[in-house]
N, C-alpha and C. Protein backbone atom coordinates (compact mmCIF):
# COMPACT_ATOMS: atom_id res chain seq x y z
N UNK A 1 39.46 51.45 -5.60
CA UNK A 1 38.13 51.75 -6.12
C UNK A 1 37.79 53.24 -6.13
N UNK A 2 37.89 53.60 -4.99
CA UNK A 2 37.87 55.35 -5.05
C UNK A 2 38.42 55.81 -6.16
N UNK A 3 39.76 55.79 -6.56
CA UNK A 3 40.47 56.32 -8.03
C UNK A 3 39.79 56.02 -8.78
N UNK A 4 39.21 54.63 -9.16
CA UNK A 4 38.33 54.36 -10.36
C UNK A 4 36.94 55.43 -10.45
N UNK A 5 36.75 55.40 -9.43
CA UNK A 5 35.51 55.96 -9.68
C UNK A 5 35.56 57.39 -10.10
N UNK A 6 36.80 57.96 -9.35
CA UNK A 6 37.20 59.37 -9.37
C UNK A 6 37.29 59.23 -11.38
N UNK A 7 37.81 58.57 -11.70
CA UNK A 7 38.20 58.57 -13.17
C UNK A 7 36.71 58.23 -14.21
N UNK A 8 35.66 57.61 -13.50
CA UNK A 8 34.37 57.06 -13.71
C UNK A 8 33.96 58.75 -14.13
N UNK A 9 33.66 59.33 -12.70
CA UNK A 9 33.49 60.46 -12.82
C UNK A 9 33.82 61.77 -13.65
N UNK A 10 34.97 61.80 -14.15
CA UNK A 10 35.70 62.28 -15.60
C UNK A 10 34.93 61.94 -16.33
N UNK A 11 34.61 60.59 -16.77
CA UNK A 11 34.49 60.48 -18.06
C UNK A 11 32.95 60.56 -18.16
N UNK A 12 32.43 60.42 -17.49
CA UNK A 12 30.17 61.06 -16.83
C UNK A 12 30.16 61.98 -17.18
N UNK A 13 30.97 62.92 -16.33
CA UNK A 13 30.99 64.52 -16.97
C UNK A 13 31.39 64.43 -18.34
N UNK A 14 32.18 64.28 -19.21
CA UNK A 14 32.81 64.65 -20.72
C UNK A 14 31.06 63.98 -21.11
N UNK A 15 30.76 62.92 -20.79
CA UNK A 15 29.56 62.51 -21.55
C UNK A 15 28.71 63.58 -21.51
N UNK A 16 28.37 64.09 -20.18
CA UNK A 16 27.25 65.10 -19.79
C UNK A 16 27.58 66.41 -20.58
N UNK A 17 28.90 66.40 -20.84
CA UNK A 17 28.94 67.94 -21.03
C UNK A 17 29.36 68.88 -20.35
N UNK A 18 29.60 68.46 -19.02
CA UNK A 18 29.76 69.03 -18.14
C UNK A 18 31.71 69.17 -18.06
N UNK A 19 32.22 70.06 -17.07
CA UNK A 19 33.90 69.92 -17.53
C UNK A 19 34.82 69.09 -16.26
N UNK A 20 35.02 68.33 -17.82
CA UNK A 20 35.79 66.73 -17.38
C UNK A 20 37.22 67.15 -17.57
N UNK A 21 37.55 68.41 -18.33
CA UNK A 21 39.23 68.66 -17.79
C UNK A 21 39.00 69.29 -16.28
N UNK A 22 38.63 69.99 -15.15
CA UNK A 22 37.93 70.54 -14.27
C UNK A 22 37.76 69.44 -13.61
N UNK A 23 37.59 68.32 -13.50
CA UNK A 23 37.09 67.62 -13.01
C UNK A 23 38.60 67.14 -12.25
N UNK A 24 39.29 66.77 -13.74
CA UNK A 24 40.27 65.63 -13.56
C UNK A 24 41.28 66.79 -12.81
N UNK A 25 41.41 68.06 -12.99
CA UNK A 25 42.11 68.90 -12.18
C UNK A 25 42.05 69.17 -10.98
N UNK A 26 40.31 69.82 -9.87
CA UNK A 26 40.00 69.15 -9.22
C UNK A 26 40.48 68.05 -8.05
N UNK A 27 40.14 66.77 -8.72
CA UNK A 27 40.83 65.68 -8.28
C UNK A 27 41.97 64.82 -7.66
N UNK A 28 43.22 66.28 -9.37
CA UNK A 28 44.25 65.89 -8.49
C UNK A 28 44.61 66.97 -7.49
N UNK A 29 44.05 68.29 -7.30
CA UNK A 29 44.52 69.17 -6.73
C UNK A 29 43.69 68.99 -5.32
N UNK A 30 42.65 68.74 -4.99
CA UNK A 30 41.89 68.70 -3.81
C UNK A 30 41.54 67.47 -2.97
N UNK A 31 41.91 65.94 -3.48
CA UNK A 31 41.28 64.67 -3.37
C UNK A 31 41.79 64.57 -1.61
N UNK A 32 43.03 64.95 -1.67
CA UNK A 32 43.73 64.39 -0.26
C UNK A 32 42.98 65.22 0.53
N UNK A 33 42.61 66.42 0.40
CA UNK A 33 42.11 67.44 1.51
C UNK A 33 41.31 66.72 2.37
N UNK A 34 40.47 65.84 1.61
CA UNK A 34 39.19 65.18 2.32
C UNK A 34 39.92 64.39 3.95
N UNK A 35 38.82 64.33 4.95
CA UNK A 35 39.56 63.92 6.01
C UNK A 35 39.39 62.18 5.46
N UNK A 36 38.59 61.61 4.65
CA UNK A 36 38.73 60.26 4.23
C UNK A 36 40.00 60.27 3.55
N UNK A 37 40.47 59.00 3.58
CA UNK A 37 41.53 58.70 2.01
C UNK A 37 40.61 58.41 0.71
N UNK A 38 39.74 58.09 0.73
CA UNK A 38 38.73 57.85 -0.26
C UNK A 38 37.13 58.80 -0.88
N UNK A 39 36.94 59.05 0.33
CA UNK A 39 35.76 60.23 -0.17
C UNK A 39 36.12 61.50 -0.80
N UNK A 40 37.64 61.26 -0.57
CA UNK A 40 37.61 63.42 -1.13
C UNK A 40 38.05 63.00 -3.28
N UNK A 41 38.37 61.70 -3.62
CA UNK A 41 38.11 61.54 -5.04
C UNK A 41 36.55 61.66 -5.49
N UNK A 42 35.71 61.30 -5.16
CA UNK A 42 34.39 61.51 -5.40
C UNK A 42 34.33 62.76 -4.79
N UNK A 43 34.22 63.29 -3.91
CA UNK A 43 33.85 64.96 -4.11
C UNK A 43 34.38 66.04 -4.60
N UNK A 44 35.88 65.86 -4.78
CA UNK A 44 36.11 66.88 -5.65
C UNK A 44 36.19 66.74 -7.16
N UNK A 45 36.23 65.46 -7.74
CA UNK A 45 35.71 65.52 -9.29
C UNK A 45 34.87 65.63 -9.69
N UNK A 46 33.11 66.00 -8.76
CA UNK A 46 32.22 66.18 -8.67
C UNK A 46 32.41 67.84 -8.51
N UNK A 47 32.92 68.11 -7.79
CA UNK A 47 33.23 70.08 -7.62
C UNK A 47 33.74 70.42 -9.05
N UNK A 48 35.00 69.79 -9.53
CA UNK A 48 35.57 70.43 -10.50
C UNK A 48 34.64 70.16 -11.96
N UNK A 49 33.53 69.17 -11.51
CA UNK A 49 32.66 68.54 -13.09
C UNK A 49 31.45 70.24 -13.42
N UNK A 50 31.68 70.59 -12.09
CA UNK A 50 30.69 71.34 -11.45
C UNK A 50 30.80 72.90 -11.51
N UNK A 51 31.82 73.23 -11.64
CA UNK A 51 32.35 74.49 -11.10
C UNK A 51 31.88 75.13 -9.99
N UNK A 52 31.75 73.92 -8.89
CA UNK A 52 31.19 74.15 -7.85
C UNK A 52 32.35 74.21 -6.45
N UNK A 53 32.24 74.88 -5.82
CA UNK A 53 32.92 74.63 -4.33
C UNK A 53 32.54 73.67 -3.14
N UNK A 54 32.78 72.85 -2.90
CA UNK A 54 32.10 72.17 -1.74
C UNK A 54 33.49 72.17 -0.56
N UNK A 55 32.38 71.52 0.42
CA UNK A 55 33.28 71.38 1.81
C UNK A 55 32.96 73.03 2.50
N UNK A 56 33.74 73.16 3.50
CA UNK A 56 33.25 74.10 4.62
C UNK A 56 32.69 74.01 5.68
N UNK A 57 32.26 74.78 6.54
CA UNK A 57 31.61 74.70 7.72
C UNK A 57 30.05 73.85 7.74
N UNK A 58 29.92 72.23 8.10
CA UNK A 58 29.07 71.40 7.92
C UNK A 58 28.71 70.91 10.08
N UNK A 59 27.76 70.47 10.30
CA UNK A 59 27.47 69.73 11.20
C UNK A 59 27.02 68.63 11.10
N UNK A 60 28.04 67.69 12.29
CA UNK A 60 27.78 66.26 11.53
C UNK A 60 27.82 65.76 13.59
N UNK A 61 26.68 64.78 13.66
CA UNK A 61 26.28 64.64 14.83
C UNK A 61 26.06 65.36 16.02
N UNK A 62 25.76 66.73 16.01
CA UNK A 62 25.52 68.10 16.41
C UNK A 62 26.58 68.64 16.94
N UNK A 63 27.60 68.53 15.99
CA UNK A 63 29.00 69.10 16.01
C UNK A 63 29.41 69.58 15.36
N UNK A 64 29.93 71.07 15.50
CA UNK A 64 30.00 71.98 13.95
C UNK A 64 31.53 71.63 13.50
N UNK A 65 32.00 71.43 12.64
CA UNK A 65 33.13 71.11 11.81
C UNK A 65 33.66 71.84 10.50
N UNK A 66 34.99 72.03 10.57
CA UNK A 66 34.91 72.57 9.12
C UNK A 66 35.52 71.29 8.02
N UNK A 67 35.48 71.32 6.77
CA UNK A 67 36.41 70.39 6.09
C UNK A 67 37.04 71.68 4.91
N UNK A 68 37.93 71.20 4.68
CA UNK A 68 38.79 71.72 3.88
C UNK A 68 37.62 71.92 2.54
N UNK A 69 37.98 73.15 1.70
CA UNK A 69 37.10 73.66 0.58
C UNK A 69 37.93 72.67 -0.38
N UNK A 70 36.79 71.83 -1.60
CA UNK A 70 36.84 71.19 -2.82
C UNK A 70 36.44 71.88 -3.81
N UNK A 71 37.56 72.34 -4.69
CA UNK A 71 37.10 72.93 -6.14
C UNK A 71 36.59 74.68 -5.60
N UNK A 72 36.59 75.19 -6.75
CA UNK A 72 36.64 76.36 -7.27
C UNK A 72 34.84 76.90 -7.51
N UNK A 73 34.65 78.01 -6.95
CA UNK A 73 33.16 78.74 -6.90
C UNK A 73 33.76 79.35 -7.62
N UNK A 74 33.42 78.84 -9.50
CA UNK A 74 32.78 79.35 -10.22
C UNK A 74 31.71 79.95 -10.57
N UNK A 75 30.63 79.12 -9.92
CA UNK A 75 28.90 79.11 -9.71
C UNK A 75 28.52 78.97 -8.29
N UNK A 76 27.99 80.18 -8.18
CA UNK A 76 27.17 80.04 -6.64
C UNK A 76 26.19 78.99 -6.49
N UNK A 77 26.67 78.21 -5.56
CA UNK A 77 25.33 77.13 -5.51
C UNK A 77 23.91 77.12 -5.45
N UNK A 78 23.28 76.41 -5.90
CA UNK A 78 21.97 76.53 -6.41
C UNK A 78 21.31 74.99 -6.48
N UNK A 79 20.13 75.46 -6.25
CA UNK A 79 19.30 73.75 -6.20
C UNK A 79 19.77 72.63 -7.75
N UNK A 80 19.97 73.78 -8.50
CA UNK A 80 20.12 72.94 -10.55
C UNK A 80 21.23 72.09 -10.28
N UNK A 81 22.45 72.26 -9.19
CA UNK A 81 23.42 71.39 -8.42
C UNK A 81 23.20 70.25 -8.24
N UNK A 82 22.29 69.94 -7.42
CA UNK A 82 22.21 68.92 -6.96
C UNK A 82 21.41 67.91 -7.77
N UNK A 83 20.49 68.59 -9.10
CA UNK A 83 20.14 67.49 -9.95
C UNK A 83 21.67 67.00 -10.57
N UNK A 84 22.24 68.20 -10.99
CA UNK A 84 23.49 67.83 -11.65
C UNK A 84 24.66 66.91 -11.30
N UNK A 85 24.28 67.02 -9.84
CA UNK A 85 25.00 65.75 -9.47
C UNK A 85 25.05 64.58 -9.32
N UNK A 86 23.38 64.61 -9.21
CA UNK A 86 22.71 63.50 -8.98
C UNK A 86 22.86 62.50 -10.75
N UNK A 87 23.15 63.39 -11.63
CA UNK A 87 23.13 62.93 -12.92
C UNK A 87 24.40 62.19 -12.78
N UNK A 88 25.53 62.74 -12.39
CA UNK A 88 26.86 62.13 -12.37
C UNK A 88 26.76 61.22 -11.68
N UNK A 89 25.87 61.09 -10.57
CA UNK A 89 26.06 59.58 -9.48
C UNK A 89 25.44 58.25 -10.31
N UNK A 90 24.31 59.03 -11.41
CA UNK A 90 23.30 57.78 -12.13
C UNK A 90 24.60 57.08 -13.12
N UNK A 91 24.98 58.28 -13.90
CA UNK A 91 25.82 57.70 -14.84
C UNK A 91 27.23 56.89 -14.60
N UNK A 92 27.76 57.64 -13.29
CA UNK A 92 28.66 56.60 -12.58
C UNK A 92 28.40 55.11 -12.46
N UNK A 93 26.96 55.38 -11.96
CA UNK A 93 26.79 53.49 -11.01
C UNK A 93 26.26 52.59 -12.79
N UNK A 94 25.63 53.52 -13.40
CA UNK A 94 25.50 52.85 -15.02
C UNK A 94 27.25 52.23 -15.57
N UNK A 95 27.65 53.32 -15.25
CA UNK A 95 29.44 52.79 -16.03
C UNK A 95 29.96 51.86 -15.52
N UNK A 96 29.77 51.96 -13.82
CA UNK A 96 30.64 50.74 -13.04
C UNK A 96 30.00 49.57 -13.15
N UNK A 97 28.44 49.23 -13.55
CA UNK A 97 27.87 48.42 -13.75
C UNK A 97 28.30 47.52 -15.27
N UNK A 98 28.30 48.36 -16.06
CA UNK A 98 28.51 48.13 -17.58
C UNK A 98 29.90 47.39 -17.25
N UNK A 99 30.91 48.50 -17.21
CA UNK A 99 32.18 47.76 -16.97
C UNK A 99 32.67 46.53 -15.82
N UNK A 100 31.84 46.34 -15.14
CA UNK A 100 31.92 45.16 -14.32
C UNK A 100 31.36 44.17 -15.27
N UNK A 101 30.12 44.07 -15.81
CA UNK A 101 30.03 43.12 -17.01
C UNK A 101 30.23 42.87 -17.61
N UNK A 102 31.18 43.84 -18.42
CA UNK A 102 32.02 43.31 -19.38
C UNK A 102 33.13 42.92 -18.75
N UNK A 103 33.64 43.52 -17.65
CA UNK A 103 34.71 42.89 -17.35
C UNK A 103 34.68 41.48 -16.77
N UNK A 104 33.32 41.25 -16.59
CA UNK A 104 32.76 39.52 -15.95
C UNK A 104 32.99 38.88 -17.21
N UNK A 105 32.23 39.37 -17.91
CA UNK A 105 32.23 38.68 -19.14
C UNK A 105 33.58 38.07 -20.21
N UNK A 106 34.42 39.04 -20.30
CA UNK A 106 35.78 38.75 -20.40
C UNK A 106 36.24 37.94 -19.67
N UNK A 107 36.75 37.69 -18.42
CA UNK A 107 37.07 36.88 -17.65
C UNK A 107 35.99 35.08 -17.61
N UNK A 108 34.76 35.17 -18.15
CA UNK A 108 34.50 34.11 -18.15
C UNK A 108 34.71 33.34 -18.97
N UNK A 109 35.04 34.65 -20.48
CA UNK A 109 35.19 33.89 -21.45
C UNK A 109 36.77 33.16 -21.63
N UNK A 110 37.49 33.58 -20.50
CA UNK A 110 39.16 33.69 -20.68
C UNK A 110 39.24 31.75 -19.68
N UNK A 111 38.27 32.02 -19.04
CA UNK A 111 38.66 30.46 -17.80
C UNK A 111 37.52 29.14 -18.41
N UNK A 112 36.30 29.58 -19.17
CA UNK A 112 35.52 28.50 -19.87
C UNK A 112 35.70 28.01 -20.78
């Protein structure tokens, strides 16, 4: 599911406008960094949709940590980010939705 979505995410961005070759590069160049096996496909095709850098020095249960840097600071981060991402998460859960229904739908029509 992570890959799918990582690939979900490609194709949000090309819709948005935003860069879905960047993305899919990204993805394959940074995905493993993540200390998840699964979270670092969603954040770095989100960095590369972005020309954003993420990861770095974060605190997570009042423990400072670093994670490995995702994608390329093209653009210094900025609040317009996080709508922009927030656009890719809407249009994601729209796609996985769509394509789960059709893919229901296919399948019901294949066993009724």
């Amino acid at each position: 599911p992570a890959r799918l979505t990582g690939l979900l995410f490609i194709a949000v961005a090309a819709c948005l406008g935003y860069d879905a070759k960047g993305a899919w590069r990204i993805m394959r160049r940074d995905a493993s960094k993540h200390p998840s096996p699964n979270g670092g496909y969603a954040e770095a095709t989100v960095a590369g949709a972005l020309g954003i850098r993420l990861g770095g020095h974060n605190r997570y249960f009042g423990k400072d940590t670093f994670r490995e840097y995702m994608g390329d600071a093209d653009h210094e981060l900025e609040p317009q980010y996080i709508r922009k991402a927030t656009y890719l998460m809407y249009g994601v859960s729209l796609a996985a939705g769509v394509l789960t229904a059709l893919l229901s739908l296919g399948f019901y029509g294949l066993w009724s």
